[in-house]
N, C-alpha and C. Protein backbone atom coordinates (compact mmCIF):
# COMPACT_ATOMS: atom_id res chain seq x y z
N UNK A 1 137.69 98.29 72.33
CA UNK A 1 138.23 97.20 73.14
C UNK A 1 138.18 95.92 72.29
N UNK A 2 139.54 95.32 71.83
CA UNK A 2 139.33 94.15 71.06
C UNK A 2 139.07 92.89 72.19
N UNK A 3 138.53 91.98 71.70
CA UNK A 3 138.30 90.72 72.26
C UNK A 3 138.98 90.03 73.32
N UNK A 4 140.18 90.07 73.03
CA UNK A 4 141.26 89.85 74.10
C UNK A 4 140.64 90.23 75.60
N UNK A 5 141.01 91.80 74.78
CA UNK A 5 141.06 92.95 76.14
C UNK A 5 139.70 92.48 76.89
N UNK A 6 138.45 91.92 76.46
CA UNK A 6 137.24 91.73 76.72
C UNK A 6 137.22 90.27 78.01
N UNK A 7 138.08 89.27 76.97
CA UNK A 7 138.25 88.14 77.68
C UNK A 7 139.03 88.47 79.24
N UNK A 8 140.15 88.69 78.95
CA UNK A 8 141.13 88.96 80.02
C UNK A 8 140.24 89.93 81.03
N UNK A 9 139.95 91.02 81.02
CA UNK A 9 138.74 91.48 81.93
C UNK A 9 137.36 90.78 82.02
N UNK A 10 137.12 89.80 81.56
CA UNK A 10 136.22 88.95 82.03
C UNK A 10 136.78 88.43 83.25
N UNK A 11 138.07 87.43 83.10
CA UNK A 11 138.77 86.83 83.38
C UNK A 11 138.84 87.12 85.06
N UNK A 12 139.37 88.46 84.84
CA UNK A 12 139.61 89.40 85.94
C UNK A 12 138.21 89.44 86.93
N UNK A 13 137.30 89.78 86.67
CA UNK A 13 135.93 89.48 87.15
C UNK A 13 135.85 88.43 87.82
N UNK A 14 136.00 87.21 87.02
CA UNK A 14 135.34 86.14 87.54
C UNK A 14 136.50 85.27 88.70
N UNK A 15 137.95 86.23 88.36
CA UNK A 15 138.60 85.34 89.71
C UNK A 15 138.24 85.94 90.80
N UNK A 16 137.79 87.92 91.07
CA UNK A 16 137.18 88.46 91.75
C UNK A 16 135.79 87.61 92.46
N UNK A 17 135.18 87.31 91.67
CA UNK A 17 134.26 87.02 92.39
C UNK A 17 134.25 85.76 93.35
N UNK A 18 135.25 84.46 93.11
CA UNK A 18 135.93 83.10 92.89
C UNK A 18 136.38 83.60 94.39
N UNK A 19 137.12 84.65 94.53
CA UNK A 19 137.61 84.77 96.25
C UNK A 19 136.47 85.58 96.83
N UNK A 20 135.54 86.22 96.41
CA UNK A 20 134.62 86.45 97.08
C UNK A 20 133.83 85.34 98.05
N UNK A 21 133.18 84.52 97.09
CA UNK A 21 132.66 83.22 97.41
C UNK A 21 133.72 82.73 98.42
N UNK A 22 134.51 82.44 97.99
CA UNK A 22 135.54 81.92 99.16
C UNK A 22 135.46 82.30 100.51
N UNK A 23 135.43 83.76 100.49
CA UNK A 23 136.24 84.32 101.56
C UNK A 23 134.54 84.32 102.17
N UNK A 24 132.79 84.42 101.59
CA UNK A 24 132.17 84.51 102.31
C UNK A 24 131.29 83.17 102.95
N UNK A 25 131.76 82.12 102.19
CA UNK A 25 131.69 80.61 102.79
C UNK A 25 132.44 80.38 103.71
N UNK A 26 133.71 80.68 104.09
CA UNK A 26 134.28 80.65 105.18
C UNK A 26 134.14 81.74 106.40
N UNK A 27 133.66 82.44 106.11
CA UNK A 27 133.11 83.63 106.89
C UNK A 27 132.44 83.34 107.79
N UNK A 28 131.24 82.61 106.99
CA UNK A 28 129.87 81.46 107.91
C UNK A 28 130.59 80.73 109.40
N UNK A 29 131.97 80.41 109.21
CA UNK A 29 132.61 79.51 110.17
C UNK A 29 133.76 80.05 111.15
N UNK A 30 134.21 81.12 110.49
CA UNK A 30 135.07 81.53 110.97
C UNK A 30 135.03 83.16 111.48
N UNK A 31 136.15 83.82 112.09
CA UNK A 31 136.17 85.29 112.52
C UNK A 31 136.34 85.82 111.58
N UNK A 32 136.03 87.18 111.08
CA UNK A 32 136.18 88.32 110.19
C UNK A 32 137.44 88.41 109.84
N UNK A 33 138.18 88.51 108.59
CA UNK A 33 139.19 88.39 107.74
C UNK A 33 139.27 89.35 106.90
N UNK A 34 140.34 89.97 107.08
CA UNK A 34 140.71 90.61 104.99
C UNK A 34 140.85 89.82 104.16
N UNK A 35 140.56 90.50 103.15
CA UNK A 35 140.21 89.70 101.69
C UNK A 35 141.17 90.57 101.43
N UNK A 36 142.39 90.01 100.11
CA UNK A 36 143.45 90.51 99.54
C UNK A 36 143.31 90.70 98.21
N UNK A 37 142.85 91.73 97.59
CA UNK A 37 142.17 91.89 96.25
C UNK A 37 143.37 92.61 95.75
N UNK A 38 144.52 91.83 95.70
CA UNK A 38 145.63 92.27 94.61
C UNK A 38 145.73 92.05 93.17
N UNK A 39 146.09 92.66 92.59
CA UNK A 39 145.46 93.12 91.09
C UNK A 39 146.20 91.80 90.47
N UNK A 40 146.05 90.67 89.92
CA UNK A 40 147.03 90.13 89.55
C UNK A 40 146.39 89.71 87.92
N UNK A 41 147.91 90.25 87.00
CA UNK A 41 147.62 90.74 85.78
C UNK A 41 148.20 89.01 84.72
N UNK A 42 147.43 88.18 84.07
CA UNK A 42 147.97 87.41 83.47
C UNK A 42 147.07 87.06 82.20
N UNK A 43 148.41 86.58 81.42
CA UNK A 43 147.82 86.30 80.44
C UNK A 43 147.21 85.06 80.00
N UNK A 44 145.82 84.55 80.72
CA UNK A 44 145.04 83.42 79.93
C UNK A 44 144.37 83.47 79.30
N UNK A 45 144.55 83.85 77.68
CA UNK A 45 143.92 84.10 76.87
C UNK A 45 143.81 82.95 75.90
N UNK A 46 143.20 82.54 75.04
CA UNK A 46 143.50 82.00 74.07
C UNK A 46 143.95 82.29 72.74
């Protein structure tokens, strides 16, 4: 796995987790919701 590939699946992780947080801070306030964990593939790499 070159570096890239490393970053970009970092990447991927950490927006995963970014709507996690989201979706369970608002949770606290609100009714039970789906969370939409669509794969979304981009390139922010450097």
């Amino acid at each position: 796995m070159t570096n890239t590939e490393k970053i970009a699946n970092a990447k991927k992780r950490i927006d995963e987790l970014e709507r996690l947080i989201k979706y369970w801070n608002n949770s606290e306030h609100d009714e039970p919701k789906i969370v939409d964990f669509s794969m979304k593939i981009e390139n922010k790499v450097a």
